[in-house]
C-alpha atoms as a PDB file:
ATOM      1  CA  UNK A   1      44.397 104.089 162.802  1.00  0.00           C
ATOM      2  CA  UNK A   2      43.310 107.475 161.304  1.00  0.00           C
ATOM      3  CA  UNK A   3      40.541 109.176 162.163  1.00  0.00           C
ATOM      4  CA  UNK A   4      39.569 109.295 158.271  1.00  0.00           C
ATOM      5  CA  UNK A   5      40.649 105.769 158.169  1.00  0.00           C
ATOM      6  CA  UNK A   6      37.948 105.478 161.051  1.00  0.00           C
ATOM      7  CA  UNK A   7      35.043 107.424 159.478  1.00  0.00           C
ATOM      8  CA  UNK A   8      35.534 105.402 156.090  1.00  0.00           C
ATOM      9  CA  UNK A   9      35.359 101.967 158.229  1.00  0.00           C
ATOM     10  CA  UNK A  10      31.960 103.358 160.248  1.00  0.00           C
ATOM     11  CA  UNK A  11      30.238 104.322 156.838  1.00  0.00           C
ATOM     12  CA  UNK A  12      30.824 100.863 155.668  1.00  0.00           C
ATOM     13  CA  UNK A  13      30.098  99.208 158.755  1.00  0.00           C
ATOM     14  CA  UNK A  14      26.651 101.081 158.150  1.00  0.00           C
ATOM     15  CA  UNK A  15      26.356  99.449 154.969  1.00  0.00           C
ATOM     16  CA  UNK A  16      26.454  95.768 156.730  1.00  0.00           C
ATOM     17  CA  UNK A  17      24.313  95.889 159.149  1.00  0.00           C
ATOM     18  CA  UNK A  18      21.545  97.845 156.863  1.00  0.00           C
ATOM     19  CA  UNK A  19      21.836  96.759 153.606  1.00  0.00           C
ATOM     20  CA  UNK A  20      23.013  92.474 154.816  1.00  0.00           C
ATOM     21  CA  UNK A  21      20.154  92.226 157.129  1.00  0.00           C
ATOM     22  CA  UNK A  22      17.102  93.226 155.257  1.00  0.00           C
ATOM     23  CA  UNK A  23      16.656  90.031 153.065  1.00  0.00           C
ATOM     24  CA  UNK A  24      17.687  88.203 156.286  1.00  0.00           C
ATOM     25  CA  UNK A  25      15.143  89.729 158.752  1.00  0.00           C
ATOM     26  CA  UNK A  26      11.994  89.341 156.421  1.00  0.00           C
ATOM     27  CA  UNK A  27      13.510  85.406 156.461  1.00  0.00           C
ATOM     28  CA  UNK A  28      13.519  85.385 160.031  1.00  0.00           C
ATOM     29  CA  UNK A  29       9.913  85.560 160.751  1.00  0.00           C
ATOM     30  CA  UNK A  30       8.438  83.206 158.174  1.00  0.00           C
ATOM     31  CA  UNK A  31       7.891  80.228 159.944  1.00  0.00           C
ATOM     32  CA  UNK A  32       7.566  82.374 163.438  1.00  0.00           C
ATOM     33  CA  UNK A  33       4.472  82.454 165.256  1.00  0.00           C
ATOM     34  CA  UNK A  34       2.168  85.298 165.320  1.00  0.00           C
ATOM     35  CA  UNK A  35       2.800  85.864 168.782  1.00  0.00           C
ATOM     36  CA  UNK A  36       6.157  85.999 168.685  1.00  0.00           C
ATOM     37  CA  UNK A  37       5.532  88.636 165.698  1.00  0.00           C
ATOM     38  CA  UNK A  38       3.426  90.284 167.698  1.00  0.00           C
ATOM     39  CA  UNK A  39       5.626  91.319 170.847  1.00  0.00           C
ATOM     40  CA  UNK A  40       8.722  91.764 168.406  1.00  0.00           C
ATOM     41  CA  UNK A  41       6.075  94.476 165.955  1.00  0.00           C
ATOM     42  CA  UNK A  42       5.021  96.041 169.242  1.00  0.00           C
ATOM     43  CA  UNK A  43       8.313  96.145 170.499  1.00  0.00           C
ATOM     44  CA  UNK A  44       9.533  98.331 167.207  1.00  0.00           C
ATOM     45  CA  UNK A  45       6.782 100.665 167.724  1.00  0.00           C
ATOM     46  CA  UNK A  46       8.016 101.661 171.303  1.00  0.00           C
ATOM     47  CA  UNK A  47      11.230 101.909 170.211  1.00  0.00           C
ATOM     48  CA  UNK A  48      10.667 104.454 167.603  1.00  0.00           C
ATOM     49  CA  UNK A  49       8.185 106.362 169.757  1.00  0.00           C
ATOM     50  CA  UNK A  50      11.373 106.422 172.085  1.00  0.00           C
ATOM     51  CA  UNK A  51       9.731 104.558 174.652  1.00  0.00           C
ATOM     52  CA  UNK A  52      13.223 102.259 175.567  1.00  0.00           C
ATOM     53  CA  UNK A  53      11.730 100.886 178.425  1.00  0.00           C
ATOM     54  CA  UNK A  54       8.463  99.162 177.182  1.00  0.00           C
ATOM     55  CA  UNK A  55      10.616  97.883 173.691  1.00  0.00           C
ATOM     56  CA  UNK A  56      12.612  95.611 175.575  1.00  0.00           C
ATOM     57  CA  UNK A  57       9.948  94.343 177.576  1.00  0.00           C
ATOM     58  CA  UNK A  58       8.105  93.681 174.213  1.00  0.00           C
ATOM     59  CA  UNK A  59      11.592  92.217 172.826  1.00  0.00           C
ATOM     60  CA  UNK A  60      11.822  90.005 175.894  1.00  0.00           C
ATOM     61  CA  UNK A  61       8.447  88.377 175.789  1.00  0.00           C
ATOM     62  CA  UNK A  62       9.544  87.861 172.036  1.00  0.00           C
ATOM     63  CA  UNK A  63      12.055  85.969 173.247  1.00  0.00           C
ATOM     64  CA  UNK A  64      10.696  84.235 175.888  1.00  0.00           C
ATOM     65  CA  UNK A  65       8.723  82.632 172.974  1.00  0.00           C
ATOM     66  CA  UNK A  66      11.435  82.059 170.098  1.00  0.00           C
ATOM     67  CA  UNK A  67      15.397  82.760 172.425  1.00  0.00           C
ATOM     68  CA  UNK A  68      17.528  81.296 169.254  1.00  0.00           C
ATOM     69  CA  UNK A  69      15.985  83.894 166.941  1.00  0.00           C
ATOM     70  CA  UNK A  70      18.966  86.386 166.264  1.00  0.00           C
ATOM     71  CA  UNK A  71      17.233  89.413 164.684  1.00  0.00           C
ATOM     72  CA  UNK A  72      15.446  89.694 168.619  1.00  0.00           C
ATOM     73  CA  UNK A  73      18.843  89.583 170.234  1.00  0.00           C
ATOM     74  CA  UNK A  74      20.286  92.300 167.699  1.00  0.00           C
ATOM     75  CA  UNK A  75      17.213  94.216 168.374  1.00  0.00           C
ATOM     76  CA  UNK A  76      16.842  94.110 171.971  1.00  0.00           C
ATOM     77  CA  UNK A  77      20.978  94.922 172.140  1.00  0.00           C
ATOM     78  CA  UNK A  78      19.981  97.920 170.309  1.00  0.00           C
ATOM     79  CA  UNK A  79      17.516  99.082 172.410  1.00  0.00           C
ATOM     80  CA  UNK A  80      19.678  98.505 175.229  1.00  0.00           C
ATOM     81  CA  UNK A  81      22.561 101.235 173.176  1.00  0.00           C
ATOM     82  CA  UNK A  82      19.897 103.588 172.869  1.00  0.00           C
ATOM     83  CA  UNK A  83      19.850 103.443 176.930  1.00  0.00           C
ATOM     84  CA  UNK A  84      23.402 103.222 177.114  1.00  0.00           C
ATOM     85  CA  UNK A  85      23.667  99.945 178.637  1.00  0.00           C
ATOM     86  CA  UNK A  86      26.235  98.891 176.713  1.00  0.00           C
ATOM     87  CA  UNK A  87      27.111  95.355 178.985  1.00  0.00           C
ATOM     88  CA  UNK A  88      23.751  94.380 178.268  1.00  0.00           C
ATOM     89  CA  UNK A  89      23.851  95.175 174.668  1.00  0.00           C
ATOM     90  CA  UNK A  90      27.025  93.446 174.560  1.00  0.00           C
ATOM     91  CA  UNK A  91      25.483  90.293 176.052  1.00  0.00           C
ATOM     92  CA  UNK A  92      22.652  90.205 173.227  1.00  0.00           C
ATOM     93  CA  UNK A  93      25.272  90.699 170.378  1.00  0.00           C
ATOM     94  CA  UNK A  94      27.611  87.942 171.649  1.00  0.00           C
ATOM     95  CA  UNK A  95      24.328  85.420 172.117  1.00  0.00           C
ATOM     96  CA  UNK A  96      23.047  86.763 168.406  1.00  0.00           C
ATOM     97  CA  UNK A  97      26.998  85.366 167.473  1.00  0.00           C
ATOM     98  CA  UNK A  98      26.606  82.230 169.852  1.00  0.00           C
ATOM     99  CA  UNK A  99      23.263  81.317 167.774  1.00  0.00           C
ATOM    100  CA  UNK A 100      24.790  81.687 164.021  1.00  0.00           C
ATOM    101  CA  UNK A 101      28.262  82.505 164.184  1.00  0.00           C
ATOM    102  CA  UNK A 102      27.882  83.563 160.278  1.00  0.00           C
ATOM    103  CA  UNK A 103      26.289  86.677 161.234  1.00  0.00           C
ATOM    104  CA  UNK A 104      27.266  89.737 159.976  1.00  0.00           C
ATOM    105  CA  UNK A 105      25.682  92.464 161.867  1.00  0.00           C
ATOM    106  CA  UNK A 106      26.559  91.402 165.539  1.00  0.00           C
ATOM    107  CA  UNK A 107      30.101  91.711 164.796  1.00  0.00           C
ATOM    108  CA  UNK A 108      29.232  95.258 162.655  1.00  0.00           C
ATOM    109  CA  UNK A 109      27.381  96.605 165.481  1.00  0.00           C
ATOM    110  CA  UNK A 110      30.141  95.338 168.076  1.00  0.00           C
ATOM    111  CA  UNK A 111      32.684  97.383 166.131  1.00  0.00           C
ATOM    112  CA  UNK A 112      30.644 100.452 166.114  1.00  0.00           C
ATOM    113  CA  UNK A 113      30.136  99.873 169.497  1.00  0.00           C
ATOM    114  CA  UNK A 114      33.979  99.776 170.229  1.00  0.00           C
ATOM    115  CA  UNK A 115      34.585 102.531 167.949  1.00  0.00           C
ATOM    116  CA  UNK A 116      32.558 104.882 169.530  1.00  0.00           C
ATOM    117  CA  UNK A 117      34.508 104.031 173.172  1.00  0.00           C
ATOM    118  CA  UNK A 118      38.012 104.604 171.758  1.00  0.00           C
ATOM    119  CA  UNK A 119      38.809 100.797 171.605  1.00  0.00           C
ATOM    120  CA  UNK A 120      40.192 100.307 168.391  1.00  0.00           C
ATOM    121  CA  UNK A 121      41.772  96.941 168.699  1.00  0.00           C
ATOM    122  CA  UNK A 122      38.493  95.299 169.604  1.00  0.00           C
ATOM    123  CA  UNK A 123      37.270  97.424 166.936  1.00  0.00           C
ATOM    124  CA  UNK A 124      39.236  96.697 164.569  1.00  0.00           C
ATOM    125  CA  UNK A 125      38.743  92.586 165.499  1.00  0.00           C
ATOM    126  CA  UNK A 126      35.371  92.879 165.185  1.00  0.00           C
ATOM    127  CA  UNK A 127      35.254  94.768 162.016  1.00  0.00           C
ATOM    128  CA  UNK A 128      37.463  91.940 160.430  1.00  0.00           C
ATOM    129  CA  UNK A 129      34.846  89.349 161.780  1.00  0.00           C
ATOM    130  CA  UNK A 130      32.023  91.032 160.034  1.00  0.00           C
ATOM    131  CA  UNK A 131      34.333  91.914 156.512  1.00  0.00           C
ATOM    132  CA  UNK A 132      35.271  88.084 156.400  1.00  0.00           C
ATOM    133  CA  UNK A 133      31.101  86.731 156.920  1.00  0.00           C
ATOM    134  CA  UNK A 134      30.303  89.552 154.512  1.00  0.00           C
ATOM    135  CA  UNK A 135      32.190  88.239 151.407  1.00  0.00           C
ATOM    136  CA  UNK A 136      30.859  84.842 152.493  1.00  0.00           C
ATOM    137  CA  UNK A 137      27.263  86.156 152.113  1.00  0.00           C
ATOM    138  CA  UNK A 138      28.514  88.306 148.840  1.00  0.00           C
ATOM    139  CA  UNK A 139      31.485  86.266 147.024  1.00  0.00           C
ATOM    140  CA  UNK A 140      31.641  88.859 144.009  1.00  0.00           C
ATOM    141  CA  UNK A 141      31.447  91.931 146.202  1.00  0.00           C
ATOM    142  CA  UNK A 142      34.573  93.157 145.099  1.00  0.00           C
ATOM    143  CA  UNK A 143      34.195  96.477 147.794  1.00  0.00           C
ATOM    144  CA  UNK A 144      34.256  93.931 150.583  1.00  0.00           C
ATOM    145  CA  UNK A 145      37.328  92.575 150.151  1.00  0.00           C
ATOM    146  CA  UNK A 146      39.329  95.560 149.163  1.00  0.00           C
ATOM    147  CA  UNK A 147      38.221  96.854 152.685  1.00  0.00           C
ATOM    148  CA  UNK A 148      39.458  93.271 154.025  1.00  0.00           C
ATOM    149  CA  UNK A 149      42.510  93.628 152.281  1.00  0.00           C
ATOM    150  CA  UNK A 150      43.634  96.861 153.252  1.00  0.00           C
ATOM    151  CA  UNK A 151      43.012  95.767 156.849  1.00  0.00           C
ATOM    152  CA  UNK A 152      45.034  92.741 156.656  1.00  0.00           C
ATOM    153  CA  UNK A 153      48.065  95.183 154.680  1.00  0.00           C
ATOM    154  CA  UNK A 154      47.716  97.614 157.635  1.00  0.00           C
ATOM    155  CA  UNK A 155      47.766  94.670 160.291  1.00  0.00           C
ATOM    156  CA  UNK A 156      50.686  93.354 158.465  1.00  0.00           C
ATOM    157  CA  UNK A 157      49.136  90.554 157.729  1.00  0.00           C
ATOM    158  CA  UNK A 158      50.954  90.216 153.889  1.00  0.00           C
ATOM    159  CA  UNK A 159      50.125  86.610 153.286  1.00  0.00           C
ATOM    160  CA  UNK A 160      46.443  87.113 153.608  1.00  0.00           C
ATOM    161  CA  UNK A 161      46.475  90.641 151.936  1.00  0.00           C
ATOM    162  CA  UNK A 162      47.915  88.885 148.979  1.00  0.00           C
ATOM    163  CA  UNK A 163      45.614  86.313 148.602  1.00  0.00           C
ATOM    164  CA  UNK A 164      42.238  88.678 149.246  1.00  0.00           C
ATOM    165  CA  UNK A 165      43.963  91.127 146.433  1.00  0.00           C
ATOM    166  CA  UNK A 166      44.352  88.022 144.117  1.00  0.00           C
ATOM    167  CA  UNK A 167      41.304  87.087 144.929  1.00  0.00           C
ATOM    168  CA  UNK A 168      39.763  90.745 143.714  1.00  0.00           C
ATOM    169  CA  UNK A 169      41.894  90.491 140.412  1.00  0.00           C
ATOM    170  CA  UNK A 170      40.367  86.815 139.695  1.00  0.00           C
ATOM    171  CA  UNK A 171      37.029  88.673 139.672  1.00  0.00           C
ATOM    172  CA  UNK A 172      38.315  92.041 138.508  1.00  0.00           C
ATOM    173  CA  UNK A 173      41.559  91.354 135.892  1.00  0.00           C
ATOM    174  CA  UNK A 174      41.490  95.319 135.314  1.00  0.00           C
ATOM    175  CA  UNK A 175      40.677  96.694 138.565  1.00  0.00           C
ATOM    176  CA  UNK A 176      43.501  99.229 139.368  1.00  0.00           C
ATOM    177  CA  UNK A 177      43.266  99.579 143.320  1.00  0.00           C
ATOM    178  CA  UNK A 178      43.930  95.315 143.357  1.00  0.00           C
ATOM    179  CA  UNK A 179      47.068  95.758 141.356  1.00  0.00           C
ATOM    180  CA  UNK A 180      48.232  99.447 143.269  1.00  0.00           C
ATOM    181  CA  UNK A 181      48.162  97.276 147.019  1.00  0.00           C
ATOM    182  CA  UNK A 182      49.214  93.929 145.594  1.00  0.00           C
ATOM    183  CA  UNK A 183      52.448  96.427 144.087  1.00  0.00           C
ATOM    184  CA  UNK A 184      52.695  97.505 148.247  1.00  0.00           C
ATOM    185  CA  UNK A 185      52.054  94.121 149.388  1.00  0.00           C
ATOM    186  CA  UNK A 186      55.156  92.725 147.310  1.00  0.00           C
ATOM    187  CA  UNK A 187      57.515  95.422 148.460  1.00  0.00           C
ATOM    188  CA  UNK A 188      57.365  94.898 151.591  1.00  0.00           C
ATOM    189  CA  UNK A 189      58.112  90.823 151.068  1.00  0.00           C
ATOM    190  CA  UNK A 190      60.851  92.218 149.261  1.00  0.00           C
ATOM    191  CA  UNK A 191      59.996  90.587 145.877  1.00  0.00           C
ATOM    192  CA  UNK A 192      60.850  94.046 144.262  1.00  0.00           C
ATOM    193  CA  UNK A 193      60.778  92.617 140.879  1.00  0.00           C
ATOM    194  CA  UNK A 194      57.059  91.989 141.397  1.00  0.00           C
ATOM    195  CA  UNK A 195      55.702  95.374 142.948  1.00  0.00           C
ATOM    196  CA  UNK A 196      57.523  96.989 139.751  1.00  0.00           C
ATOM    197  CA  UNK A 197      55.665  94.904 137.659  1.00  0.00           C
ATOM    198  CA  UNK A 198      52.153  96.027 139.340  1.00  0.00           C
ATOM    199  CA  UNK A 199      52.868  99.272 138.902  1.00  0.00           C
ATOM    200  CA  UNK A 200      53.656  98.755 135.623  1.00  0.00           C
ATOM    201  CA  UNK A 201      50.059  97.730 135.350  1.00  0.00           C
ATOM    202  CA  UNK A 202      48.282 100.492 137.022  1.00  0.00           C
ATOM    203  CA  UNK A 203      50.178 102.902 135.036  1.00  0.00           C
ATOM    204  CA  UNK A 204      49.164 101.150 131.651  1.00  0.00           C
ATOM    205  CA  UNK A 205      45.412 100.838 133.084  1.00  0.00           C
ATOM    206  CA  UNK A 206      45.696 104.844 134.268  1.00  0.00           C
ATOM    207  CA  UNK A 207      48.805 106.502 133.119  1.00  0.00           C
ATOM    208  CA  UNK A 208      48.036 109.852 135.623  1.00  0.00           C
ATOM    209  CA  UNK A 209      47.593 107.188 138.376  1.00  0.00           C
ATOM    210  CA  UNK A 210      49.919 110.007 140.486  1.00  0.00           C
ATOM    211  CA  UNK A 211      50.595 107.387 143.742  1.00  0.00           C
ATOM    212  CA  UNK A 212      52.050 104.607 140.924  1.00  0.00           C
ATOM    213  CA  UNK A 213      53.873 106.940 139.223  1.00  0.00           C
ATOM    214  CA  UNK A 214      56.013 108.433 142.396  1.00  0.00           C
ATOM    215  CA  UNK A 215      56.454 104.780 143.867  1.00  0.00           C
ATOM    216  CA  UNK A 216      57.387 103.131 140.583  1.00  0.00           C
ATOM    217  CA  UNK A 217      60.090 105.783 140.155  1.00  0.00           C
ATOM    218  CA  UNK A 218      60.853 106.173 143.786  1.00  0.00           C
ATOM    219  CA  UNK A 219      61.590 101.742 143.612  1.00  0.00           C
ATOM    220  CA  UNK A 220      63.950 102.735 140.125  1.00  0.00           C
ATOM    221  CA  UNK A 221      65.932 105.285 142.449  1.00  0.00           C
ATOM    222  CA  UNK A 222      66.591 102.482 145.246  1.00  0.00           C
ATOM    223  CA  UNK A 223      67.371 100.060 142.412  1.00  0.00           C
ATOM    224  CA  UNK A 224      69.799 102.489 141.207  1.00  0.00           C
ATOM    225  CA  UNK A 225      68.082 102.101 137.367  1.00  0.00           C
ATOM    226  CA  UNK A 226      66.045 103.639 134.784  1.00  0.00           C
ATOM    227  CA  UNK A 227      67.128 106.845 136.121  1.00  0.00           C
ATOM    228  CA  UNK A 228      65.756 109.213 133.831  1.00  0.00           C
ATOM    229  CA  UNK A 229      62.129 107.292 133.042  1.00  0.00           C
ATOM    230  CA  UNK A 230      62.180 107.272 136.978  1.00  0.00           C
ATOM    231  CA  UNK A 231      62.976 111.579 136.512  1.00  0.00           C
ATOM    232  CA  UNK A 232      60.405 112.003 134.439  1.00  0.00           C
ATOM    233  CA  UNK A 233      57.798 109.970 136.551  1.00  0.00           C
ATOM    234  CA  UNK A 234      58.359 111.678 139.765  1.00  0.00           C
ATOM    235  CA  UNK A 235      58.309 115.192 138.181  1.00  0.00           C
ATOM    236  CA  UNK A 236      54.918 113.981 136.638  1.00  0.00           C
ATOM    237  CA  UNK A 237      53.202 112.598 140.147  1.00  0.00           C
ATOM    238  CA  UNK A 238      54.751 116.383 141.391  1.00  0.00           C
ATOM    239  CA  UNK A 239      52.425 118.353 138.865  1.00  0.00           C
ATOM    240  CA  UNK A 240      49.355 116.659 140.298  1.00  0.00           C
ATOM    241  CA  UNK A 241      50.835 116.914 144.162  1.00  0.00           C
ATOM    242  CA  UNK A 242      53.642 119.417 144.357  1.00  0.00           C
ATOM    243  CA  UNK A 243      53.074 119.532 147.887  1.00  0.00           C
ATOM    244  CA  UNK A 244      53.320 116.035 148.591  1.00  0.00           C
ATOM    245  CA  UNK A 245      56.739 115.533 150.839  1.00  0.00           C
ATOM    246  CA  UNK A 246      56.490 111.836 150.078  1.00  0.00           C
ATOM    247  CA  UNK A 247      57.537 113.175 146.097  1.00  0.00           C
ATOM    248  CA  UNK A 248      59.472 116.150 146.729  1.00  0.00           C
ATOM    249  CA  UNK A 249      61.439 113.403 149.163  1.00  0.00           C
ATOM    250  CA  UNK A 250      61.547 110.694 145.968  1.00  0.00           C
ATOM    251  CA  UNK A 251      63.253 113.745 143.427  1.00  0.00           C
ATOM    252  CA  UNK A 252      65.495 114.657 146.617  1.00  0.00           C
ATOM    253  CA  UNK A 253      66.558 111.007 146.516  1.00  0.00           C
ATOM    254  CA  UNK A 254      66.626 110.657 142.761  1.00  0.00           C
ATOM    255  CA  UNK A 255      69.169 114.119 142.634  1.00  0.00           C
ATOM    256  CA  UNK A 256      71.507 111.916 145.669  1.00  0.00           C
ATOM    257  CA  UNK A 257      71.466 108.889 143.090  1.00  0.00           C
ATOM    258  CA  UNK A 258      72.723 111.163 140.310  1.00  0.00           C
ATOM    259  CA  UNK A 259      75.289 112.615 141.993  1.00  0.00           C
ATOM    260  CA  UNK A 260      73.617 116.272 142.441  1.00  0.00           C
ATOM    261  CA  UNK A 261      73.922 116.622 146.452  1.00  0.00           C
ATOM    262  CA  UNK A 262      73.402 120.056 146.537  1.00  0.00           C
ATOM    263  CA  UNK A 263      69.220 119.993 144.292  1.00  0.00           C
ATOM    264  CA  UNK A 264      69.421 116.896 146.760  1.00  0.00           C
ATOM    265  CA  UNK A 265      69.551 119.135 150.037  1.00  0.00           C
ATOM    266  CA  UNK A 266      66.888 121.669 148.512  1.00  0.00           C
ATOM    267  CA  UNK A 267      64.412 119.288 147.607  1.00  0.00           C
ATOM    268  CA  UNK A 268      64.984 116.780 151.245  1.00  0.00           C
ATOM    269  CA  UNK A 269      64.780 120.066 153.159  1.00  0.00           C
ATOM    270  CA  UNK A 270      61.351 120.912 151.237  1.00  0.00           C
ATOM    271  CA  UNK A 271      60.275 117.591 151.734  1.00  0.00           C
ATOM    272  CA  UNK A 272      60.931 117.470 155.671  1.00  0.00           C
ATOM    273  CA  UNK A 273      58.835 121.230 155.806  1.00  0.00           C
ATOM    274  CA  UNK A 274      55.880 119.166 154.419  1.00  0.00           C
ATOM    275  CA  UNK A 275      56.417 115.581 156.102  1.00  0.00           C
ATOM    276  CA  UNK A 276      57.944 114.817 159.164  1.00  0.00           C
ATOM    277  CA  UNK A 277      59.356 111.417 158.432  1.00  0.00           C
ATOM    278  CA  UNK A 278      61.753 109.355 159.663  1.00  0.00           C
ATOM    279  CA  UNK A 279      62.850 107.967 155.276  1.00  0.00           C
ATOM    280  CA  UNK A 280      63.224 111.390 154.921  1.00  0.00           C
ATOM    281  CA  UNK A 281      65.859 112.351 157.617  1.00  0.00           C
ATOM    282  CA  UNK A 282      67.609 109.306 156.989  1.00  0.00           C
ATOM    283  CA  UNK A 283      67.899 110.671 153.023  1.00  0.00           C
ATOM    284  CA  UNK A 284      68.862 114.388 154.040  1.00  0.00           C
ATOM    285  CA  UNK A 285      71.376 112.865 157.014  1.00  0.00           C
ATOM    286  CA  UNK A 286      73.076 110.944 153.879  1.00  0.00           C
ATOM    287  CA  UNK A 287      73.268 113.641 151.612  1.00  0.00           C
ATOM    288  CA  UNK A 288      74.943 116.163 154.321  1.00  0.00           C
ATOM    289  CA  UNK A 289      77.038 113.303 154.735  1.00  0.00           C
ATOM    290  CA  UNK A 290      78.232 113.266 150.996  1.00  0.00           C
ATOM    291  CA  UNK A 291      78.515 117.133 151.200  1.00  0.00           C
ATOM    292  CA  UNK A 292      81.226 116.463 154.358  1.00  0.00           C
ATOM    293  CA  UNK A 293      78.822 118.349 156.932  1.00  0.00           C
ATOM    294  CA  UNK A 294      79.143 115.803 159.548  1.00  0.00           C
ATOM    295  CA  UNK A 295      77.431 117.940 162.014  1.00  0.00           C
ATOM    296  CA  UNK A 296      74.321 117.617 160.058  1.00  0.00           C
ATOM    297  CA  UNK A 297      74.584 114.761 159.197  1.00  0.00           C
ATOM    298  CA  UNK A 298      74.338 113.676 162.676  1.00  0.00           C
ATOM    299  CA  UNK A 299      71.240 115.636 164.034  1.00  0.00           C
ATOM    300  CA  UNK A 300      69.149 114.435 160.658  1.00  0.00           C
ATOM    301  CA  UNK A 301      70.051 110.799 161.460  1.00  0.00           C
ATOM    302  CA  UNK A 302      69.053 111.397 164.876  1.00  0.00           C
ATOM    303  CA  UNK A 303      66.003 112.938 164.115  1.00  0.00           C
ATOM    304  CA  UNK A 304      65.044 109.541 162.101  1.00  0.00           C
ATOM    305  CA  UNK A 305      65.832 107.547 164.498  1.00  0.00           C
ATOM    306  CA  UNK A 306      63.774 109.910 166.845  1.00  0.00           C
ATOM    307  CA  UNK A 307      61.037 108.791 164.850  1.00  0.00           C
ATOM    308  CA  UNK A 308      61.546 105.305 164.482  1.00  0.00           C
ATOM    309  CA  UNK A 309      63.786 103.486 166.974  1.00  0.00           C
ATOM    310  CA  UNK A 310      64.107 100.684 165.521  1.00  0.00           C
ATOM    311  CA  UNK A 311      66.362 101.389 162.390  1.00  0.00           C
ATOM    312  CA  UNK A 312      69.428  99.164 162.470  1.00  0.00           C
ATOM    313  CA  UNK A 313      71.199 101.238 159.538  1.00  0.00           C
ATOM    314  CA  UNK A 314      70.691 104.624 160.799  1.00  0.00           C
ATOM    315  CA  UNK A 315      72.176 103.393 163.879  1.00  0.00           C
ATOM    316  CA  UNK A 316      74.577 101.833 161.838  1.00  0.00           C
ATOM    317  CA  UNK A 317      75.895 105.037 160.481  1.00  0.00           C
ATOM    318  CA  UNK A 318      75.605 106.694 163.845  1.00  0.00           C
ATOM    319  CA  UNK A 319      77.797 104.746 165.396  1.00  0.00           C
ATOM    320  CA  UNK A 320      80.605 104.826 161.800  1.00  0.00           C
ATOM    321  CA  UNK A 321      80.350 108.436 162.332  1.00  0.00           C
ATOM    322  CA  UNK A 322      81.304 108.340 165.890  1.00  0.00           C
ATOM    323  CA  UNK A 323      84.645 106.433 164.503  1.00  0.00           C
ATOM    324  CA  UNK A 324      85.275 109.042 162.024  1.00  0.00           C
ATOM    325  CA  UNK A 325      85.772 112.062 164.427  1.00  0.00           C
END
């Protein structure tokens, strides 16, 4: 997980708990009684006064009085953060869940939490948790379940990426993000025919759309068709990115397909100076192939599978070229 991926998740997890809990915690205390309003009031004014200790005494005797009331346990675990007794605030978030497991904002704070101590995978859990309660509590918050989708896509998760982005598009027809990941989503279940098609649609809803317009012709390339729209569509994405190796690596690719190995070679060696990727080496390791340089061949191959072990063709061709010498 990137660390911009990271700060984009902890600005929405923000979001949650503050903006999903403010109808909720007004709610909470209606039918509370006065004393129980009290202590929690008092409580509030300690902590923001910075006196830790005396808020969760007030936040206990609040509970002491009303223990299945949730916003108390979320408060009292933050009190406990702000001493950095993190087991303890732990404990309160997990009894907050125990009490109404459709809370958000345990499971937002939890991945916070785990965030800041370099846990990702319980972070990343948690922040799923709170994503799928929040489009319970919002159904048309469209936001909500991009950022579910693109966590189940990352996760690999394609069924359920497919259905939240078809979900989106149900509420959205138009909305160009849904259609850009539902083109990703189909590409890697292999239904090619279908990722082309949503990229057709992105590019008809925002023809400069640069990502769309590399992929799309980057999928005509590996379909061997459309050659020349495909051409024209990379060179395009490269005049709003022309230092993007992912589309100096789709014209290298496109020049292989058409036979010109040598603009192949100059544009895969440019791409490899600005991305270090394992596609990439695999591409220049075939076109030194085609130009005969075995040699090269070799070490660019190698250099993929450096990079990803687990490449069946490139080993594939490894092992042919081992035959040929």
């Amino acid at each position: 997980m990137t660390s911009k991926l990271c700060r984009k998740i902890i600005v929405f997890l923000v979001y949650i708990v503050v903006v999903l809990s403010i109808d909720k915690t007004a709610f909470a205390f209606d039918r509370k009684t006065s004393l129980t309003l009290n202590h929690y009031i008092i409580g509030g004014i300690y902590e923001k006064l910075n006196d830790i200790d005396k808020a969760i005494q007030e936040y206990k005797k609040a509970l002491e009085l009303d223990y299945k009331n949730t916003v108390i346990h979320l408060s009292l675990a933050s009190a406990y953060l702000k001493k950095n007794d993190t087991s303890k605030a732990i404990t309160e978030l997990n009894l907050a869940i125990k009490l109404e497991p459709e809370a958000v904002e345990p499971h937002a704070i939890l991945a916070l939490l785990y965030f800041s101590q370099n846990k990702l995978t319980e972070a990343g859990q948690e922040y799923e948790r709170a994503l799928e309660k929040a489009s319970k509590l919002e159904p048309e918050n469209i936001n909500i379940y991009k950022k579910l989708g693109i966590l189940y896509l990352q996760q690999k998760n394609l069924a359920s990426a497919e259905n939240t982005f078809k979900l989106i598009l149900n509420l959205s027809p138009d909305d160009v993000e849904a259609h850009f990941y539902l083109s990703n989503i189909y590409d890697e279940l292999k239904k090619r025919d279908d990722a082309i098609k949503e990229l057709k649609k992105v590019l008809e809803l925002n023809p400069s759309h640069h990502q769309a317009l590399n992929y799309l012709g980057y999928l005509f390339v590996e379909e061997n068709k459309n050659l020349n729209e495909a051409e024209m569509m990379i060179k395009k994405a490269l005049e709003m990115e022309p230092d993007n190796g992912a589309y100096v690596d789709s014209l290298g690719w496109l020049y292989f397909k058409k036979g010109k190995v040598e603009k192949a070679i100059e544009q895969l060696e440019k791409a490899i100076g600005l991305l270090e990727d394992p596609v990439i080496y695999d591409h220049l390791g075939d076109a030194y192939f085609k130009m005969k340089n075995l040699d090269k061949a070799k070490i660019n191959w190698e250099k993929s599978l450096k990079l990803d072990s687990e490449q069946e063709k490139v080993k594939q061709k490894i092992e042919d070229l081992k035959r040929l010498r």
